[in-house]
Protein backbone atom coordinates (compact mmCIF):
# COMPACT_ATOMS: atom_id res chain seq x y z
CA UNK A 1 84.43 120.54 97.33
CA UNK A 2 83.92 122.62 99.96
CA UNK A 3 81.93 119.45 101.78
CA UNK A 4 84.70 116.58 100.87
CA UNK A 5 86.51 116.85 103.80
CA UNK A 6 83.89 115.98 106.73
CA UNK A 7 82.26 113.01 104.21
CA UNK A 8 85.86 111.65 103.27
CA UNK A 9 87.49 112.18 107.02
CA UNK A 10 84.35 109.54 108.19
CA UNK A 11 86.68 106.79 106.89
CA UNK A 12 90.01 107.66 108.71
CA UNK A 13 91.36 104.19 110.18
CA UNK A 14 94.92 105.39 111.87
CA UNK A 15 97.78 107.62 110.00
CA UNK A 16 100.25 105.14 108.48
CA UNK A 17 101.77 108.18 106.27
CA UNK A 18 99.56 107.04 102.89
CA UNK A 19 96.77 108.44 101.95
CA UNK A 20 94.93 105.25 100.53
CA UNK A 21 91.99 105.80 98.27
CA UNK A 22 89.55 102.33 98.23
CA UNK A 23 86.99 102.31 95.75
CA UNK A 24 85.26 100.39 98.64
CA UNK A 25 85.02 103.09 100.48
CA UNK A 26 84.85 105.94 98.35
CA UNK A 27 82.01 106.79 95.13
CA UNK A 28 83.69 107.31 91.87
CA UNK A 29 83.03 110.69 92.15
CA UNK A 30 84.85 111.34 95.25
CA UNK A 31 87.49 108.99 94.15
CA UNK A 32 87.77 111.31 90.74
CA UNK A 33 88.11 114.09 92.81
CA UNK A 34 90.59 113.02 95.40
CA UNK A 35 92.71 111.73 92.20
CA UNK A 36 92.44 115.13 90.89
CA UNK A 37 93.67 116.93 94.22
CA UNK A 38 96.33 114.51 94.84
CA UNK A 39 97.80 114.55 91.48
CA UNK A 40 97.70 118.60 92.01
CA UNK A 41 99.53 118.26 94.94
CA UNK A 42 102.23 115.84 93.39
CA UNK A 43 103.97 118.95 92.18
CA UNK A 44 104.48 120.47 95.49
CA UNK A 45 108.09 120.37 97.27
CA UNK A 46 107.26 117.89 99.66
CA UNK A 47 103.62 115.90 98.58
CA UNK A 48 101.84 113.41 100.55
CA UNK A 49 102.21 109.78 99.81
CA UNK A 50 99.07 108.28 98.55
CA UNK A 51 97.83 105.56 96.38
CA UNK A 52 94.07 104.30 94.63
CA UNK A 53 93.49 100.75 96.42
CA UNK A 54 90.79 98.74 94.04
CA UNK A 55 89.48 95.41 95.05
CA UNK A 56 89.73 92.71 92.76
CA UNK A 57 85.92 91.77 91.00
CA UNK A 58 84.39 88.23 89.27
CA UNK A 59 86.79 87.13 86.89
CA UNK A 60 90.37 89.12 87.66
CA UNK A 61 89.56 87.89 90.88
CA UNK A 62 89.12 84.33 90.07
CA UNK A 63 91.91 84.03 87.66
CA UNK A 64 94.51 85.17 90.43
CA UNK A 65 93.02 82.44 92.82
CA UNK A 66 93.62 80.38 89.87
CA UNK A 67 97.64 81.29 89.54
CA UNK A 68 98.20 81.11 93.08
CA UNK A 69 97.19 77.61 93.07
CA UNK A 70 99.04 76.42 90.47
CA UNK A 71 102.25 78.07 91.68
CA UNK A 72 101.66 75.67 94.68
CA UNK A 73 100.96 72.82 92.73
């Protein structure tokens, strides 16, 4: 752990006040861990906002597309 910091701060893109986890971005290992640390941190006073962003893959994907087009039609 004592490394996650300078491989995880590589992919800072602004401060919008949410820490936002992308499995795009991130291994499932450093995703697990981040989880981990965040959800340890949820008990604090004041913890940082933060959510898991995952990208939509092959058929969830497709079936969305799919019920955005009817709700057009």
């Amino acid at each position: 752990m004592a490394t996650l910091y300078p491989v995880l701060s590589r992919y800072t893109h602004g401060n919008d006040g949410c820490i936002v986890l992308k499995d795009s971005i991130h291994s499932d290992n450093e995703r697990a861990g981040l989880v981990a640390i965040m959800e340890i941190q949820g008990g604090w006073p004041r913890p940082p906002a933060w959510r898991e962003e995952k990208e939509k893959k092959g058929k969830e994907e497709e079936k969305e597309r799919k019920e955005r087009k009817e709700k057009k039609e």
